[in-house]
Protein backbone atom coordinates (compact mmCIF):
# COMPACT_ATOMS: atom_id res chain seq x y z
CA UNK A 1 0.00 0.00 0.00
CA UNK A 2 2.92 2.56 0.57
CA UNK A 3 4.21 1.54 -2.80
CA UNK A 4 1.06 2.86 -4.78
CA UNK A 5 1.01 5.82 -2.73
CA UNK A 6 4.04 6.65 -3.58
CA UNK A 7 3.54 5.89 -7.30
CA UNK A 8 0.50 8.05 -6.99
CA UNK A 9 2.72 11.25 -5.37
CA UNK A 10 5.29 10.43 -8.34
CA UNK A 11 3.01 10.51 -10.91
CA UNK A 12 0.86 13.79 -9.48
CA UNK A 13 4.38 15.72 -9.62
CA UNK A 14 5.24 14.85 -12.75
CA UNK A 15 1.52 15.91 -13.90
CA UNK A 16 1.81 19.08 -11.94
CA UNK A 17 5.54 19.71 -13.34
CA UNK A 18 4.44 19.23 -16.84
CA UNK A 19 0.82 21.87 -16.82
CA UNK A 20 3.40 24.28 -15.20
CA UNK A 21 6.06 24.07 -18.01
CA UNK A 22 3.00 23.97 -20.83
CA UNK A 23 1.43 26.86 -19.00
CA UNK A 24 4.72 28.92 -18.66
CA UNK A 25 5.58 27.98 -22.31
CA UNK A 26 2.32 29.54 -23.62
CA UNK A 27 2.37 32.47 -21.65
CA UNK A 28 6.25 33.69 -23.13
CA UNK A 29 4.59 32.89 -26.95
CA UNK A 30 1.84 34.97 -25.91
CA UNK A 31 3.94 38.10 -24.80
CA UNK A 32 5.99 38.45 -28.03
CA UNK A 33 5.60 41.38 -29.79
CA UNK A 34 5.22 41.82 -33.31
CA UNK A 35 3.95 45.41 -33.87
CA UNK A 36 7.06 46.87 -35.38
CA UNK A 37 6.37 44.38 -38.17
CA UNK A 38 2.75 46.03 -38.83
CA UNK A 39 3.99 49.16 -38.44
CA UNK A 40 6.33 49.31 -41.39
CA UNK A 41 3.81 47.91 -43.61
CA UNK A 42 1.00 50.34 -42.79
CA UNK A 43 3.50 53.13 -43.34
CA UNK A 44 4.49 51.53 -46.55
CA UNK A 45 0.64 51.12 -47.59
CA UNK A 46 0.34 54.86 -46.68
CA UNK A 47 3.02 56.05 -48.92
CA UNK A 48 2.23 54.10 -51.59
CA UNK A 49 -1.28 55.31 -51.06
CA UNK A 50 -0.22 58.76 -51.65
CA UNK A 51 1.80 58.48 -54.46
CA UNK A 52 -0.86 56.92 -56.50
CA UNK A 53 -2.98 59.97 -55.15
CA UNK A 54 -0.38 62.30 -56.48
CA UNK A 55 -0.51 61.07 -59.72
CA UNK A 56 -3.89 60.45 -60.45
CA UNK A 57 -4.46 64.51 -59.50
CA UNK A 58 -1.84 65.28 -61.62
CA UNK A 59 -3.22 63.40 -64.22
């Protein structure tokens, strides 16, 4: 009987163990930022935007 309960406690650690590490590995992809990215290609959009603008007034 002390045997399974201490296969039980081993097995409940390594449960607990392994939702911490899956928890804590979501969480860091969750805080990345990517907004630089998006920046740069609404800025580029803009520009482009107005150029085409531009032109078709001068035309």
């Amino acid at each position: 009987m002390k045997n399974l309960r201490k296969i039980i406690a081993f097995f409940t650690i390594i449960f607990i163990a392994g939702i911490y590490l899956a928890v804590r590995t979501v969480n860091t992809s969750l805080q990345q930022k990517e907004t630089p990215k998006e920046t740069v290609e609404i800025q580029k959009d803009t520009t482009y935007l107005l150029k085409s603008e531009k032109k078709i007034k001068t035309v």
